[in-house]
PDB file of N, CA and C in Angstrom:
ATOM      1  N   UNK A   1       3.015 -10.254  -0.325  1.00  0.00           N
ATOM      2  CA  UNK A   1       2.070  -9.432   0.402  1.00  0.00           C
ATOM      3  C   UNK A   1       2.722  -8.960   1.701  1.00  0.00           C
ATOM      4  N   UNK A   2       2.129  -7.839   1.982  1.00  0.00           N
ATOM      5  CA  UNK A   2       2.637  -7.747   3.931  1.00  0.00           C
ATOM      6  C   UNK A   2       1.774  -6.634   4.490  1.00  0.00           C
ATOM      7  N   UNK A   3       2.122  -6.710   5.265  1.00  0.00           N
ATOM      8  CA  UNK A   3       0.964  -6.319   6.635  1.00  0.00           C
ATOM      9  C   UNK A   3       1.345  -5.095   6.778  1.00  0.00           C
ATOM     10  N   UNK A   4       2.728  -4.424   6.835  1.00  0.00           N
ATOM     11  CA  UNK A   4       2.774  -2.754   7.692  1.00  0.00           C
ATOM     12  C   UNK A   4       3.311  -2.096   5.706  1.00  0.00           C
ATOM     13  N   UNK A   5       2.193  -1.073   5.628  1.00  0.00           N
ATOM     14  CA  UNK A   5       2.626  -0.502   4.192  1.00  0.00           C
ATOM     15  C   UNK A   5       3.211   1.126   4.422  1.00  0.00           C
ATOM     16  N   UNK A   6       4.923   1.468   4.000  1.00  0.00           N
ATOM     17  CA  UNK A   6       4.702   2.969   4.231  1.00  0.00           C
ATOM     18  C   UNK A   6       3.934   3.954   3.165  1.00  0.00           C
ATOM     19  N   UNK A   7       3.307   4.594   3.645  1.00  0.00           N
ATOM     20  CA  UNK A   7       2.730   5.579   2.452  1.00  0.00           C
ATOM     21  C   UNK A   7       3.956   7.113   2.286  1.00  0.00           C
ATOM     22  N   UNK A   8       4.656   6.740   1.316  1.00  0.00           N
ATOM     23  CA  UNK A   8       5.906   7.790   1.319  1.00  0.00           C
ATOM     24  C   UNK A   8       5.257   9.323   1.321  1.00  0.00           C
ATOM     25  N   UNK A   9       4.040   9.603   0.485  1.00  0.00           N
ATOM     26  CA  UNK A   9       3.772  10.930   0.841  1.00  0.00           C
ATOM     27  C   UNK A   9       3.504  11.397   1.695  1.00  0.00           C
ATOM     28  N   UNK A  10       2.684  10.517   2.117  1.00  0.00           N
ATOM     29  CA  UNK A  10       1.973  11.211   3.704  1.00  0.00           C
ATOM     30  C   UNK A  10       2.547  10.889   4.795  1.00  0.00           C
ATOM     31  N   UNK A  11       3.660  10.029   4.743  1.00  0.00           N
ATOM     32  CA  UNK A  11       4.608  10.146   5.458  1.00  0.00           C
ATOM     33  C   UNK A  11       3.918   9.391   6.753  1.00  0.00           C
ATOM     34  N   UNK A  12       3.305   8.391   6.433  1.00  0.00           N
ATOM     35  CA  UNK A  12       2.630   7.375   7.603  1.00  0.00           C
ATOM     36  C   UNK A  12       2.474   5.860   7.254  1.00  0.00           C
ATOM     37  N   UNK A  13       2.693   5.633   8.259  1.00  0.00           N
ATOM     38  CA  UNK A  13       2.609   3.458   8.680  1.00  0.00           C
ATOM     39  C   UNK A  13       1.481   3.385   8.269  1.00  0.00           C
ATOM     40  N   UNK A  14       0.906   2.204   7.551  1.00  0.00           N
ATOM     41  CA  UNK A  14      -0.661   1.824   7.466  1.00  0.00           C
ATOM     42  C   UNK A  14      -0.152  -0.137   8.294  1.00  0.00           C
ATOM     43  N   UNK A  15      -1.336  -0.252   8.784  1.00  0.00           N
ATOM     44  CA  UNK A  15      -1.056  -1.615   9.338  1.00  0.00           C
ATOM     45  C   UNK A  15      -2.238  -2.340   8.991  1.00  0.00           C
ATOM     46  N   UNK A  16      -2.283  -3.160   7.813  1.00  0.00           N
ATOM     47  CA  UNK A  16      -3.174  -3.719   7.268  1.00  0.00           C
ATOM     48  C   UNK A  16      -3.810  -4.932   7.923  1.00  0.00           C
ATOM     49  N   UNK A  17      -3.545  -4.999   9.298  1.00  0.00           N
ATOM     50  CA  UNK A  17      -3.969  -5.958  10.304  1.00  0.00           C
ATOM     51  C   UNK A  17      -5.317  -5.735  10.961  1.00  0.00           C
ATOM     52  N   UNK A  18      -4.851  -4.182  10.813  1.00  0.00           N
ATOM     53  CA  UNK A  18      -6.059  -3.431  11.739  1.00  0.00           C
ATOM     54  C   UNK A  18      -6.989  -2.616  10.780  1.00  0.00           C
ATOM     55  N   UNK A  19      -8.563  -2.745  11.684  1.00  0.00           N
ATOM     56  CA  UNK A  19      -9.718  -1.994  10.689  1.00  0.00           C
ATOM     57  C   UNK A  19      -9.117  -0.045  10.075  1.00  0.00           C
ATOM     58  N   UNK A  20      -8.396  -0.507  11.531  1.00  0.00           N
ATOM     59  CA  UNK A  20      -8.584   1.732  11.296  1.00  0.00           C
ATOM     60  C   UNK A  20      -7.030   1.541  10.522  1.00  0.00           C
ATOM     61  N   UNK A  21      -6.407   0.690  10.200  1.00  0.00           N
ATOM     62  CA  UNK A  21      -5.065   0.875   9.483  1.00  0.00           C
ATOM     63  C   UNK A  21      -4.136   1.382  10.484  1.00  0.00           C
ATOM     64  N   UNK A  22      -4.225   1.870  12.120  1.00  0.00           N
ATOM     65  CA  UNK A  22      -3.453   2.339  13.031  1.00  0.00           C
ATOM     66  C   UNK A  22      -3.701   3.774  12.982  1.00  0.00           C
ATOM     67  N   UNK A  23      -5.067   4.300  12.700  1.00  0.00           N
ATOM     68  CA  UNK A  23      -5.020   5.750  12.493  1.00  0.00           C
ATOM     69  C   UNK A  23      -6.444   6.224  13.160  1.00  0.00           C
ATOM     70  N   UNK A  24      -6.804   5.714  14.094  1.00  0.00           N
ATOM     71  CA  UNK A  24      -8.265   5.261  14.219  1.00  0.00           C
ATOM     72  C   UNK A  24      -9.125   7.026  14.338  1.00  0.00           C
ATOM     73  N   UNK A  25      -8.023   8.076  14.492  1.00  0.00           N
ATOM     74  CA  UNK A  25      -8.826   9.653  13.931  1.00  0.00           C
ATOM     75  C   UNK A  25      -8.975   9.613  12.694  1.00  0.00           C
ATOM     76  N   UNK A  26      -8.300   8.940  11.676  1.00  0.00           N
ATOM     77  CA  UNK A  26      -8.522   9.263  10.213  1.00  0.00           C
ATOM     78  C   UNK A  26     -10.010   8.355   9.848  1.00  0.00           C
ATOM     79  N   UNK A  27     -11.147   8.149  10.230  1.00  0.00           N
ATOM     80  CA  UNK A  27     -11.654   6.916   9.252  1.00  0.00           C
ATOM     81  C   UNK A  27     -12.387   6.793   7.784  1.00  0.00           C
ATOM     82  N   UNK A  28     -12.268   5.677   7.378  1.00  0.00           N
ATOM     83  CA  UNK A  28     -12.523   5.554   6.550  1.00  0.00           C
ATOM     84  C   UNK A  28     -11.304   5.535   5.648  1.00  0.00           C
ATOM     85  N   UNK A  29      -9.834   5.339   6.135  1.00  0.00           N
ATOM     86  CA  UNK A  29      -8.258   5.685   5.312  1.00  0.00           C
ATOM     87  C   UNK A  29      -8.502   4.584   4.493  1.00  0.00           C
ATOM     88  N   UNK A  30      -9.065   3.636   4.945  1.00  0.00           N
ATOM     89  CA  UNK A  30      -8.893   2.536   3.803  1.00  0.00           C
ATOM     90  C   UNK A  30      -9.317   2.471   2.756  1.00  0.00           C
ATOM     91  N   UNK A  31     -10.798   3.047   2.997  1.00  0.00           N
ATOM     92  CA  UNK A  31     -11.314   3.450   1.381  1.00  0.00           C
ATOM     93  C   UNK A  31     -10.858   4.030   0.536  1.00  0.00           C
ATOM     94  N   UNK A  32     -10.652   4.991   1.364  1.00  0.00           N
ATOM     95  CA  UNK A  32      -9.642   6.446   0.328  1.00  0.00           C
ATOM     96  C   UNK A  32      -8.419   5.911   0.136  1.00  0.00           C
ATOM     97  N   UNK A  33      -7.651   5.202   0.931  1.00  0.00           N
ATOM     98  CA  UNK A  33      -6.470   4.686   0.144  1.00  0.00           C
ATOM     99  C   UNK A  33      -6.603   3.811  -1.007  1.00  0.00           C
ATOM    100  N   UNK A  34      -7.787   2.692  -0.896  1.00  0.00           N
ATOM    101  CA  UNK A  34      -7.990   1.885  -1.954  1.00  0.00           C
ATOM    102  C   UNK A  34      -8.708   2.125  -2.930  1.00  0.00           C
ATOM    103  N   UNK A  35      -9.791   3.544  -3.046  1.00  0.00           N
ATOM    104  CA  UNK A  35     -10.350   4.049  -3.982  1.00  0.00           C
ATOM    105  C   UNK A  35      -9.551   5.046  -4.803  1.00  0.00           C
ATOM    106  N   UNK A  36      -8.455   5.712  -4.021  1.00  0.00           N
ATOM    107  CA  UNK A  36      -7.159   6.409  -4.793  1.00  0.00           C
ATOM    108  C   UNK A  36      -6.291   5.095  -6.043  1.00  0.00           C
ATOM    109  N   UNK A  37      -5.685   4.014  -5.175  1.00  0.00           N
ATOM    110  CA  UNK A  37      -4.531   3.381  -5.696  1.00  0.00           C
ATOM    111  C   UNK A  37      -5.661   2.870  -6.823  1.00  0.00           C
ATOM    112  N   UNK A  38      -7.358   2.205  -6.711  1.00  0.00           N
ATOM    113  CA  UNK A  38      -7.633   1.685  -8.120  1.00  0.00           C
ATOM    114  C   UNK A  38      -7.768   2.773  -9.257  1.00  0.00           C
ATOM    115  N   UNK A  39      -7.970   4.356  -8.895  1.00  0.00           N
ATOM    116  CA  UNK A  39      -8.257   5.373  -9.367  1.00  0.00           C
ATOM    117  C   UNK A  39      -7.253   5.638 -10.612  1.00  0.00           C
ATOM    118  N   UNK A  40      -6.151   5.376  -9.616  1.00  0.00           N
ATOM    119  CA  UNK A  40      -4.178   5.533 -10.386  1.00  0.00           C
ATOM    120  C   UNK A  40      -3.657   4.464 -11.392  1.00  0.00           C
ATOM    121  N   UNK A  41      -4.635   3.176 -10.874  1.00  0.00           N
ATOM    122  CA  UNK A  41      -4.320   1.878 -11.963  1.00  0.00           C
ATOM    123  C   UNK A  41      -5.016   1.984 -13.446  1.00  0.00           C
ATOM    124  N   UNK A  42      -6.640   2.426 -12.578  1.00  0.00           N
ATOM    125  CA  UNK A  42      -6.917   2.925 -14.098  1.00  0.00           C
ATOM    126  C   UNK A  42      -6.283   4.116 -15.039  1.00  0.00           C
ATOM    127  N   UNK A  43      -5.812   5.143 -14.630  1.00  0.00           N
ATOM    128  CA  UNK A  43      -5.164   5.977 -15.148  1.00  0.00           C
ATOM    129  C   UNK A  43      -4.079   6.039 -15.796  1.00  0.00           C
ATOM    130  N   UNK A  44      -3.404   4.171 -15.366  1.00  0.00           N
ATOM    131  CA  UNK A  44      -2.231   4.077 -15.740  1.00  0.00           C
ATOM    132  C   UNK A  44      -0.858   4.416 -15.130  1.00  0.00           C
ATOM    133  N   UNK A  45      -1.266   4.951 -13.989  1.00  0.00           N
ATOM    134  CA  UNK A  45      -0.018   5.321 -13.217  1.00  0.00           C
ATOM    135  C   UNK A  45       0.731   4.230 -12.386  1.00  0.00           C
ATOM    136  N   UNK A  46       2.172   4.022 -12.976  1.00  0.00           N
ATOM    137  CA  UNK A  46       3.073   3.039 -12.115  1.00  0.00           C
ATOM    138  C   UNK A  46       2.882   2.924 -11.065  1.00  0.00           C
ATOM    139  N   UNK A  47       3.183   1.519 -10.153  1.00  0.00           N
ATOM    140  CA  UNK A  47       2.756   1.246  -8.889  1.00  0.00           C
ATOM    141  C   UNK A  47       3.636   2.299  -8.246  1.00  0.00           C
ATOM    142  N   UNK A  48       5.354   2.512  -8.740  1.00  0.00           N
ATOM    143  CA  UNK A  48       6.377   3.452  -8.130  1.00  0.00           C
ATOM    144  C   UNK A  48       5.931   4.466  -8.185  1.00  0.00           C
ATOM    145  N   UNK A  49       4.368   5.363  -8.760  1.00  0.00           N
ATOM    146  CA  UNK A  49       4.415   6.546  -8.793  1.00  0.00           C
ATOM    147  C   UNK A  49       2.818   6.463  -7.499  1.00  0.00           C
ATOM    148  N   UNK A  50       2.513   5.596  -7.020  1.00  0.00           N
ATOM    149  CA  UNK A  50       1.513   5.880  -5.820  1.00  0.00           C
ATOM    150  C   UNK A  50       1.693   5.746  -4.476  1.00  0.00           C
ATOM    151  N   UNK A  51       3.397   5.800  -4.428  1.00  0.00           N
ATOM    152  CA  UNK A  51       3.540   6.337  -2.759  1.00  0.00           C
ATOM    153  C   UNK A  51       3.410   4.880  -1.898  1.00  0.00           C
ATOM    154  N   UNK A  52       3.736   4.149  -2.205  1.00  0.00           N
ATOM    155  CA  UNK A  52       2.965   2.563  -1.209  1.00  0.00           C
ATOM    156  C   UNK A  52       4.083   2.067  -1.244  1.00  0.00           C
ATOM    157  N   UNK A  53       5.059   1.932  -0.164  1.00  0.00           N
ATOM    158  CA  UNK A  53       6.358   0.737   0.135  1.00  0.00           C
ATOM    159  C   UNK A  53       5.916   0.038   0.775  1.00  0.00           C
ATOM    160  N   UNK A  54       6.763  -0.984   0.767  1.00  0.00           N
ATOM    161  CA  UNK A  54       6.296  -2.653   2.357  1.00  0.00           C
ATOM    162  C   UNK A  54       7.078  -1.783   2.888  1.00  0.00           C
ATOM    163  N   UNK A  55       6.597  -1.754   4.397  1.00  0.00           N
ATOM    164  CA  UNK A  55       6.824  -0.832   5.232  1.00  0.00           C
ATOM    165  C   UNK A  55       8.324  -2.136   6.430  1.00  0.00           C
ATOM    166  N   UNK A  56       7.607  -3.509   5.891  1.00  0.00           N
ATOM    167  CA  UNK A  56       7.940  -4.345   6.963  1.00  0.00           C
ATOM    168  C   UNK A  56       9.719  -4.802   6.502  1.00  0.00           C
ATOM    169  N   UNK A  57       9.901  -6.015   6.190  1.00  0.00           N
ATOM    170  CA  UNK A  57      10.935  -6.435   5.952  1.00  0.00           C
ATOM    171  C   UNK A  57      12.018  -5.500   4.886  1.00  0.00           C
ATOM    172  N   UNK A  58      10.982  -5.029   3.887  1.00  0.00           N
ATOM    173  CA  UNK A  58      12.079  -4.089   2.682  1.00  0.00           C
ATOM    174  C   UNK A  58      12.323  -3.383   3.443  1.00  0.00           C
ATOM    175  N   UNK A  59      11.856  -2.192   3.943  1.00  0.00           N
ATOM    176  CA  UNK A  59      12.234  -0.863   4.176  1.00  0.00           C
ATOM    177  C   UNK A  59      13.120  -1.232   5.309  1.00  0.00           C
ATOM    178  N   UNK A  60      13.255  -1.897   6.537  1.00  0.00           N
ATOM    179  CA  UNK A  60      13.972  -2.242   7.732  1.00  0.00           C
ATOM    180  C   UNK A  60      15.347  -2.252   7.283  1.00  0.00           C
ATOM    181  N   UNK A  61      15.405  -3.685   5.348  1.00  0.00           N
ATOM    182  CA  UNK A  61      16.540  -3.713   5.505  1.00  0.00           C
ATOM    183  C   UNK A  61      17.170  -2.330   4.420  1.00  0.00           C
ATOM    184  N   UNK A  62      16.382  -1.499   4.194  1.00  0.00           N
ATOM    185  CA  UNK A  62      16.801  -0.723   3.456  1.00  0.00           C
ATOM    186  C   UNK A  62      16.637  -0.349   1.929  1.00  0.00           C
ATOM    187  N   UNK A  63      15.517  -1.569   1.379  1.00  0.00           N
ATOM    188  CA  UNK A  63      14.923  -1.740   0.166  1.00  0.00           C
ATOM    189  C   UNK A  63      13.579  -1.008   0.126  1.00  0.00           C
ATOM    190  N   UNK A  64      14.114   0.005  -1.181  1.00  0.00           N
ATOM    191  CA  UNK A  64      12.467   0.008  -1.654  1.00  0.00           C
ATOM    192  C   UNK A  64      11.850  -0.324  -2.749  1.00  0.00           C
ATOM    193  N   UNK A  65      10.782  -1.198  -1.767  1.00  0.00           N
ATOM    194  CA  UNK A  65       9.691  -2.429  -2.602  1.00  0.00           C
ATOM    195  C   UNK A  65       8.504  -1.906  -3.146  1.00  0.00           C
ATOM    196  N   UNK A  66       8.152  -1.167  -3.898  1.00  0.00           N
ATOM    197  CA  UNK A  66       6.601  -0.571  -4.377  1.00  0.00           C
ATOM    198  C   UNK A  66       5.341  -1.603  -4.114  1.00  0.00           C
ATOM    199  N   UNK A  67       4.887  -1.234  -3.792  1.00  0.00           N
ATOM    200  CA  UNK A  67       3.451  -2.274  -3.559  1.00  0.00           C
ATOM    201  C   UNK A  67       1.858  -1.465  -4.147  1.00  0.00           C
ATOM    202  N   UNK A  68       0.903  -2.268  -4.072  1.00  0.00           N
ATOM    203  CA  UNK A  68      -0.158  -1.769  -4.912  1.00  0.00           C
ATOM    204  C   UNK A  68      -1.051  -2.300  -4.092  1.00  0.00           C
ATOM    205  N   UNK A  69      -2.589  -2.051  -4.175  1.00  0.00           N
ATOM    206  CA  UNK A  69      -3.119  -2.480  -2.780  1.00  0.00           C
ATOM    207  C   UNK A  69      -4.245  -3.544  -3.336  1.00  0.00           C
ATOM    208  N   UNK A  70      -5.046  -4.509  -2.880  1.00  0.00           N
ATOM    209  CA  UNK A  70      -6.325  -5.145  -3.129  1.00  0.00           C
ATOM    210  C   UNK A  70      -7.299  -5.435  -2.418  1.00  0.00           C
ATOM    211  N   UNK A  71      -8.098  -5.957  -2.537  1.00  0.00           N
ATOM    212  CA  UNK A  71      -9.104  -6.734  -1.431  1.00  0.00           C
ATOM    213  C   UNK A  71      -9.466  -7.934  -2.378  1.00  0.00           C
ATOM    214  N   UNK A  72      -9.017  -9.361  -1.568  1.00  0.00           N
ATOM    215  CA  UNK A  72      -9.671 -10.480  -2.111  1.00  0.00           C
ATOM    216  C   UNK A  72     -10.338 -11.146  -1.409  1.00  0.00           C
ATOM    217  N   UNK A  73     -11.543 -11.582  -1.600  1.00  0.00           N
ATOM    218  CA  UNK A  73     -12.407 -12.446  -0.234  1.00  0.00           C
ATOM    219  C   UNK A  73     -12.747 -11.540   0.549  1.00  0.00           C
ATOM    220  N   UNK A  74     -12.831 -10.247   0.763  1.00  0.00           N
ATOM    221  CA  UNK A  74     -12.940  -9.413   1.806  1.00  0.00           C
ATOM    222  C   UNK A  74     -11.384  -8.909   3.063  1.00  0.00           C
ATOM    223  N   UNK A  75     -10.618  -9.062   2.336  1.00  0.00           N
ATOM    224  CA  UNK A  75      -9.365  -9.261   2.760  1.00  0.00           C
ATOM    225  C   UNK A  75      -8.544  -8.333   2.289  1.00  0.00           C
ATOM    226  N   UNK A  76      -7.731  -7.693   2.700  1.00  0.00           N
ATOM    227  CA  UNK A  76      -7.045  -6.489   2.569  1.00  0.00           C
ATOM    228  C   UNK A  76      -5.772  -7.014   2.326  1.00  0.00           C
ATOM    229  N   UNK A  77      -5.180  -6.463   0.954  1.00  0.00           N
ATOM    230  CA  UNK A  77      -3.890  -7.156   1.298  1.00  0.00           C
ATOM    231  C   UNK A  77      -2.938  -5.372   0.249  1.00  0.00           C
ATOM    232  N   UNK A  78      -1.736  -5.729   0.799  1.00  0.00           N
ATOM    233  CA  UNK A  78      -1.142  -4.941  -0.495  1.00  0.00           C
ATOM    234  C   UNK A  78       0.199  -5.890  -0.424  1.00  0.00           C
ATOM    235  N   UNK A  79       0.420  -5.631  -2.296  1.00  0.00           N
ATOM    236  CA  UNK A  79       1.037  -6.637  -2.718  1.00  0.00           C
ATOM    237  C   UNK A  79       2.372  -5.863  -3.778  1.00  0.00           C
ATOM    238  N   UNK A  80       3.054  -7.007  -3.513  1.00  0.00           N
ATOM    239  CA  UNK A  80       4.784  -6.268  -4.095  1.00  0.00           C
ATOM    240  C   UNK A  80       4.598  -5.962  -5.879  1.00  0.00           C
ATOM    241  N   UNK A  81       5.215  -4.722  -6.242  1.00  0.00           N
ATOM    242  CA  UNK A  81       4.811  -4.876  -7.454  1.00  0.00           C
ATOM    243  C   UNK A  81       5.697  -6.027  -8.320  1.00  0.00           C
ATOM    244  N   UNK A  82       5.624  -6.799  -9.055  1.00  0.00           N
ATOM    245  CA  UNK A  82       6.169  -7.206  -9.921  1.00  0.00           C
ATOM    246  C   UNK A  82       7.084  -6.717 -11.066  1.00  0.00           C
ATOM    247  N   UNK A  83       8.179  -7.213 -10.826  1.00  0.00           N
ATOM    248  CA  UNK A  83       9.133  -6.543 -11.883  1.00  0.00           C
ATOM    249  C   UNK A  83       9.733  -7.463 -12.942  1.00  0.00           C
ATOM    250  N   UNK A  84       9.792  -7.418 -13.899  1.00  0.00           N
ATOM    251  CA  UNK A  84      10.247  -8.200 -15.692  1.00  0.00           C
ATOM    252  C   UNK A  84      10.962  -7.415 -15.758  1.00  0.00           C
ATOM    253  N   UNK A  85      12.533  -8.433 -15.934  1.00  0.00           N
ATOM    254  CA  UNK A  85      13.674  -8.346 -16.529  1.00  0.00           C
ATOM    255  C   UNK A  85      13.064  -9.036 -18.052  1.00  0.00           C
ATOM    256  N   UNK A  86      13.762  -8.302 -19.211  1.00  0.00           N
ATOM    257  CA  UNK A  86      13.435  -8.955 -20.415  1.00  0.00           C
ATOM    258  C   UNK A  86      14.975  -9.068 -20.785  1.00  0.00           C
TER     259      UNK A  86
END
């Protein structure tokens, strides 16, 4: 999981620490971000095709980590996608 997510299209930091995500003119980003990414899961679209990197440790050192977003407990999290080597 991690806390700062980049959104590659829109070309902005989300900081999953904070209510407004760090955007506090946009509101409501969270919904629309999390009513988009479940929108794309149902549709079937790869986590690599909805724009969501860890903004924090991957991208710093130069990795890009796809992430996908949730809420558990009331809790905001976005989480690394999982990858299977077979």
């Amino acid at each position: 999981m991690a806390n700062i997510v980049w959104h590659e299209k829109w070309m902005i930091e989300l900081d999953l620490t904070r209510d407004d995500l760090g955007h506090e003119s946009k509101p409501g980003l969270w919904e629309l971000l999390y009513r988009t990414d479940r929108m794309d899961a149902d549709r079937g679209v790869p986590v690599s095709g909805r724009g969501l990197q860890c903004g924090g440790v991957c991208r710093k050192a130069g990795v890009v980590a796809w992430m996908h977003l949730r809420e558990r407990n009331g809790r905001r999290e976005a989480v690394h996608e999982c990858s299977v080597e077979v």
